[in-house]
Protein backbone atom coordinates (compact mmCIF):
# COMPACT_ATOMS: atom_id res chain seq x y z
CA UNK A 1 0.00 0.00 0.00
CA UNK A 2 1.55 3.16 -0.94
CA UNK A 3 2.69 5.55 1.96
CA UNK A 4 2.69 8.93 -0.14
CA UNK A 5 1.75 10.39 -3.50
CA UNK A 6 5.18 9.64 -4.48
CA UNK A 7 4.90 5.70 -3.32
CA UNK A 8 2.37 5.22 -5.44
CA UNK A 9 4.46 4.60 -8.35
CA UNK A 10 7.03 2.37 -6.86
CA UNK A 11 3.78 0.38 -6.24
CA UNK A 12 3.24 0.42 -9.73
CA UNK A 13 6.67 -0.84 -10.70
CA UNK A 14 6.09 -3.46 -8.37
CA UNK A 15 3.46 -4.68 -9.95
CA UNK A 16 4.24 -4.53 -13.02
CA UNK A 17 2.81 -1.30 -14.55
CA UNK A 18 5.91 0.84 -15.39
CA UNK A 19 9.46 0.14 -16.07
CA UNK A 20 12.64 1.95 -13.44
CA UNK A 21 13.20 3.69 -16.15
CA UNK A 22 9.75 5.06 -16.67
CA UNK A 23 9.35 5.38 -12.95
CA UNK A 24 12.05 8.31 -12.67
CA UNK A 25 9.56 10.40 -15.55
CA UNK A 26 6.78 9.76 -13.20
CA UNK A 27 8.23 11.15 -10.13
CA UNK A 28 10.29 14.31 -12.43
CA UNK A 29 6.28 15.12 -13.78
CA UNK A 30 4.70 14.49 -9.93
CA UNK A 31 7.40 16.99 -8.32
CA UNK A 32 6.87 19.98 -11.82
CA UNK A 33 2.57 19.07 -11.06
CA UNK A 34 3.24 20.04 -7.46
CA UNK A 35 5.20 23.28 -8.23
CA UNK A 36 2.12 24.23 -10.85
CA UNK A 37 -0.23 23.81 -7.96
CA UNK A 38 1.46 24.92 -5.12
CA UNK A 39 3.42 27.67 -7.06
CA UNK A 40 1.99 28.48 -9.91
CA UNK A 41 2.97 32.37 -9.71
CA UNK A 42 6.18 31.33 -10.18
CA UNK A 43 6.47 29.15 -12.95
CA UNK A 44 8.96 29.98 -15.75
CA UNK A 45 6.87 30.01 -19.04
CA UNK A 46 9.84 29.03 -21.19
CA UNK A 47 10.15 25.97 -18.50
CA UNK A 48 7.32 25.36 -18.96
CA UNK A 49 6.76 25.02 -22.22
CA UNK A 50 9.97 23.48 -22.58
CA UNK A 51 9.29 20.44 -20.58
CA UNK A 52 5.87 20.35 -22.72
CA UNK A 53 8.36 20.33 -25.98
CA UNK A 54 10.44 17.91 -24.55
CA UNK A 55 8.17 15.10 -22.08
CA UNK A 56 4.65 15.27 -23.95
CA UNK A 57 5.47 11.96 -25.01
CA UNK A 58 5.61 11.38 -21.55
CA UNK A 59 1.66 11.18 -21.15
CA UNK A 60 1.44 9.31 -24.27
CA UNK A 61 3.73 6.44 -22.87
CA UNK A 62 1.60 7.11 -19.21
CA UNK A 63 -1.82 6.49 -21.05
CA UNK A 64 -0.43 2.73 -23.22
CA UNK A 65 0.77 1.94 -19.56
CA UNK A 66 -2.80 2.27 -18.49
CA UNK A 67 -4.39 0.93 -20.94
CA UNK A 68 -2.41 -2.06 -21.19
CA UNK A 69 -3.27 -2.52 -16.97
CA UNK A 70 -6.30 -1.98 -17.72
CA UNK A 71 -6.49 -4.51 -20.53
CA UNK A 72 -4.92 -7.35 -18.31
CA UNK A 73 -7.31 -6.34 -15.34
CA UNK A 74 -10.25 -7.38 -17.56
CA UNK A 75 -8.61 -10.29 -19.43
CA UNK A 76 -8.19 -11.42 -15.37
CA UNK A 77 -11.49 -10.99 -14.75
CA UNK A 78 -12.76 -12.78 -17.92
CA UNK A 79 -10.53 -15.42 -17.29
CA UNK A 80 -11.83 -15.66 -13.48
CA UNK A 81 -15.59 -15.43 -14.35
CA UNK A 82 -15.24 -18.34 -17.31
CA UNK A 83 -13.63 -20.45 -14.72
CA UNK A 84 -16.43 -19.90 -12.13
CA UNK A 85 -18.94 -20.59 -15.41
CA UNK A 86 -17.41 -23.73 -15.43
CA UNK A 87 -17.27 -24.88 -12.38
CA UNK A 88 -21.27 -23.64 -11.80
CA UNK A 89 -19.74 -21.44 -8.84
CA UNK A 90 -21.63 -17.85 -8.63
């Protein structure tokens, strides 16, 4: 169970979800997500946008990690409920 926002992801590489490597984008885009919200006055627009230029792709990889979880979540659960069809148990 994960301890802090931060934790959260190492959960995720435990189980599978992300790769180390991926893990050290997470926590780079978690730390720049708390500086928007906690200090958004003070944001550098040409930081800004330059991490935008440079880690969009970022969220692209984030969503095909999801989506493949997601995927293997239900193929789990399909695999779960046709067993249980079989055996009659509801």
């Amino acid at each position: 169970m994960p301890e802090d926002y931060g934790d959260t992801f190492k959960v995720m590489v435990e189980i599978v979800a992300f790769t180390e490597e991926f893990l050290k984008n997470l926590f780079e885009m978690a730390k720049f997500r708390n500086r928007l919200i906690n200090l958004c006055c003070t944001i550098d627009k040409k930081e800004l946008y330059q991490i935008l230029q440079d880690n969009l792709s970022d969220f692209n990889k984030l969503l095909q990690y999801l989506e493949s979880l997601s995927a293997k979540r239900l193929n789990n659960c399909l695999k779960i409920k046709k067993q249980l069809e079989e055996k009659k148990i509801y």
